[in-house]
Protein backbone atom coordinates (compact mmCIF):
# COMPACT_ATOMS: atom_id res chain seq x y z
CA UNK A 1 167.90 193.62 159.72
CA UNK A 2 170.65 190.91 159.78
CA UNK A 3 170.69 187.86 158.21
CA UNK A 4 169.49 184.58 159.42
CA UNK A 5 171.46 181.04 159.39
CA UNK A 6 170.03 179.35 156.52
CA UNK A 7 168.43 176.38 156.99
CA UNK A 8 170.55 173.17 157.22
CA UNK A 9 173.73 174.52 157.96
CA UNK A 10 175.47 174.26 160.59
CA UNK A 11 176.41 176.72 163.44
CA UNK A 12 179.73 175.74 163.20
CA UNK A 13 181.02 175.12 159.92
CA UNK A 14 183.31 172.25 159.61
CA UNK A 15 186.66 173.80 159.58
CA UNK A 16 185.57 175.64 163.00
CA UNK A 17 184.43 172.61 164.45
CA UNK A 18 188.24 171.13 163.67
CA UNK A 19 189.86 173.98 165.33
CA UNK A 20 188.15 173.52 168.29
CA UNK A 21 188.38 170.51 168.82
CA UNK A 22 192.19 170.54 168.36
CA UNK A 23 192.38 173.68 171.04
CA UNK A 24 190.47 171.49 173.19
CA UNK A 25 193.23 168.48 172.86
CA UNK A 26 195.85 170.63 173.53
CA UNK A 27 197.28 170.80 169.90
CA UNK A 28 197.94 174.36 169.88
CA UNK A 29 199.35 174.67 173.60
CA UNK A 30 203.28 175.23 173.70
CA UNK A 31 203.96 175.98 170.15
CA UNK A 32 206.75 178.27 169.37
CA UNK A 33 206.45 182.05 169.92
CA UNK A 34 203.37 181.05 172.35
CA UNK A 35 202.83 184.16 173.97
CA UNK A 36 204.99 186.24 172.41
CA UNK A 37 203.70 189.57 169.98
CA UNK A 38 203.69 189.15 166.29
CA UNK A 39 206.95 190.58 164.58
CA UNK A 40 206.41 194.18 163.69
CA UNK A 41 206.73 194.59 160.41
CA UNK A 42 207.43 197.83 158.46
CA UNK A 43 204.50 198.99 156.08
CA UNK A 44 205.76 197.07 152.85
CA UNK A 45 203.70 195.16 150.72
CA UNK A 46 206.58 193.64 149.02
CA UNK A 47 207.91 192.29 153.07
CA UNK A 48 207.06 188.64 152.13
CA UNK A 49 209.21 188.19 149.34
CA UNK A 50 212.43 189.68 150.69
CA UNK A 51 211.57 187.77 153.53
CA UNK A 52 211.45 184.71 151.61
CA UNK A 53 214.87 185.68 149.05
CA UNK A 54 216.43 185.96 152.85
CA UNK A 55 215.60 182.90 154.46
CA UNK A 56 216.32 180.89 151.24
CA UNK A 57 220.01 182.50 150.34
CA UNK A 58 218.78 184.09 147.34
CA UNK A 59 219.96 187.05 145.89
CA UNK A 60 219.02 189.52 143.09
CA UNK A 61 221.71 191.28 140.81
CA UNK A 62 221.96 194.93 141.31
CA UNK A 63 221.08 196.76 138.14
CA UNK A 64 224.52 197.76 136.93
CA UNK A 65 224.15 201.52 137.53
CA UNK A 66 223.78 200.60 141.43
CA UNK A 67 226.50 197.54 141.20
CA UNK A 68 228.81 200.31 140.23
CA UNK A 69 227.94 202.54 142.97
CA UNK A 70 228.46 199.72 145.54
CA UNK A 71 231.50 198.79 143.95
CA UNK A 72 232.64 202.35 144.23
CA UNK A 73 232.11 202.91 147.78
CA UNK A 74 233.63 199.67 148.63
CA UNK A 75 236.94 200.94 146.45
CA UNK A 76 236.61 204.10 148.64
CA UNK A 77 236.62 201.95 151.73
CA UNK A 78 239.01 199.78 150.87
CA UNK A 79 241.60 202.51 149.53
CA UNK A 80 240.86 204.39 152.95
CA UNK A 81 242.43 201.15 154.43
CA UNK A 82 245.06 200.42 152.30
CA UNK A 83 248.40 199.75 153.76
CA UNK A 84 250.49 202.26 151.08
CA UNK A 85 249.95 205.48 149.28
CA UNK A 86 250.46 203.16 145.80
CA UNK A 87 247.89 200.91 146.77
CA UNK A 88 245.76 203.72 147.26
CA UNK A 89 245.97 205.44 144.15
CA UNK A 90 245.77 201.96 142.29
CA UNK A 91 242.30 201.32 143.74
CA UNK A 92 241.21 204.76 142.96
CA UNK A 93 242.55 204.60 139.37
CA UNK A 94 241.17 201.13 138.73
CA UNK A 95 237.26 202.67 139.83
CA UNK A 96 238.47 205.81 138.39
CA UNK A 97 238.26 204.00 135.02
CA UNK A 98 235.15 201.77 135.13
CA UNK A 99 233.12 205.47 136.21
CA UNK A 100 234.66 207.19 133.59
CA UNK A 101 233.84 204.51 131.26
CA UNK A 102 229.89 204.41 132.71
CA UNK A 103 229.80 207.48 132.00
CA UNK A 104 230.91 207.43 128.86
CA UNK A 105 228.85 204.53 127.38
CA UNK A 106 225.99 204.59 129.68
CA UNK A 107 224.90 201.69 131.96
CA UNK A 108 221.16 200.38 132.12
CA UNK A 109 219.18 200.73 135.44
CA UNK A 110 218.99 204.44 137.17
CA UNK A 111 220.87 207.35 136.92
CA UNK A 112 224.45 206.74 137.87
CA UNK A 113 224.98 209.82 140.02
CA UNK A 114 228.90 208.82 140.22
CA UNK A 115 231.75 210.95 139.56
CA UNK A 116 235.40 209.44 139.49
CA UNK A 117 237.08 210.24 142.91
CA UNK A 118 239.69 212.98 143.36
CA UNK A 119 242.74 210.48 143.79
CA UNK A 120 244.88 213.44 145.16
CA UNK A 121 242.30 214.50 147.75
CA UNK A 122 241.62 210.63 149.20
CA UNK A 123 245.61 210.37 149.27
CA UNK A 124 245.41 213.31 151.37
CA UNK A 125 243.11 212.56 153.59
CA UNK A 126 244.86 208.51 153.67
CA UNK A 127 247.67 210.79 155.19
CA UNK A 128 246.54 212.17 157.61
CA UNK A 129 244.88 209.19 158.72
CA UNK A 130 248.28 207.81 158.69
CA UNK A 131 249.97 209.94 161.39
């Protein structure tokens, strides 16, 4: 059996009864993304809050297992573009060291997964590039 409305209240509760009376003035008509689909979203509970960190400018520091990593692949990239085989080996060294030294003391946050690049390989393959 379903229920019945109790007695005394309203059909329309009152919050209703603003809403349509605002769609009847018009207040809704032309607002931004009018007829357009909701954004799709990927399945992510957590989708508000980077959304939010975005549109504010925020960032969150990397934990410094995965600062490392990012530093190291920017090295890589950076010694792929150098302009001289010195250069190269100097960015490679200089990563080279802060690995070896993650490794050696251990950094917080997950595993590291990093092993110090093979300067003579990347020099290598920088010449080759080269030609």
């Amino acid at each position: 059996m379903t229920e019945r409305k109790p007695l005394g209240m309203p059909f329309e509760s009152w919050i209703d009864r603003q809403i349509r009376q605002a769609e009847e003035r018009g207040e809704f008509d032309n607002l931004p993304g009018a007829g357009k689909p909701l954004p799709d979203r990927p399945h992510d509970d957590m989708w508000w809050i980077k959304q939010k960190v975005e549109s504010e400018g925020l960032s969150m520091p990397l934990p410094p297992t995965l600062a490392l990593r990012k530093e190291a692949e920017e090295a890589l990239a950076e010694a792929r573009g150098a302009r001289s085989e010195t250069e190269v080996r100097q960015i490679l060294e200089d990563i080279n060291k802060k690995i070896r030294q993650a490794i050696r003391t251990g950094l917080s946050g997950p595993p590291l997964n990093l092993m110090p690049f093979d300067v003579d390989e990347i020099v290598s393959e920088w010449r080759r590039a080269q030609k």
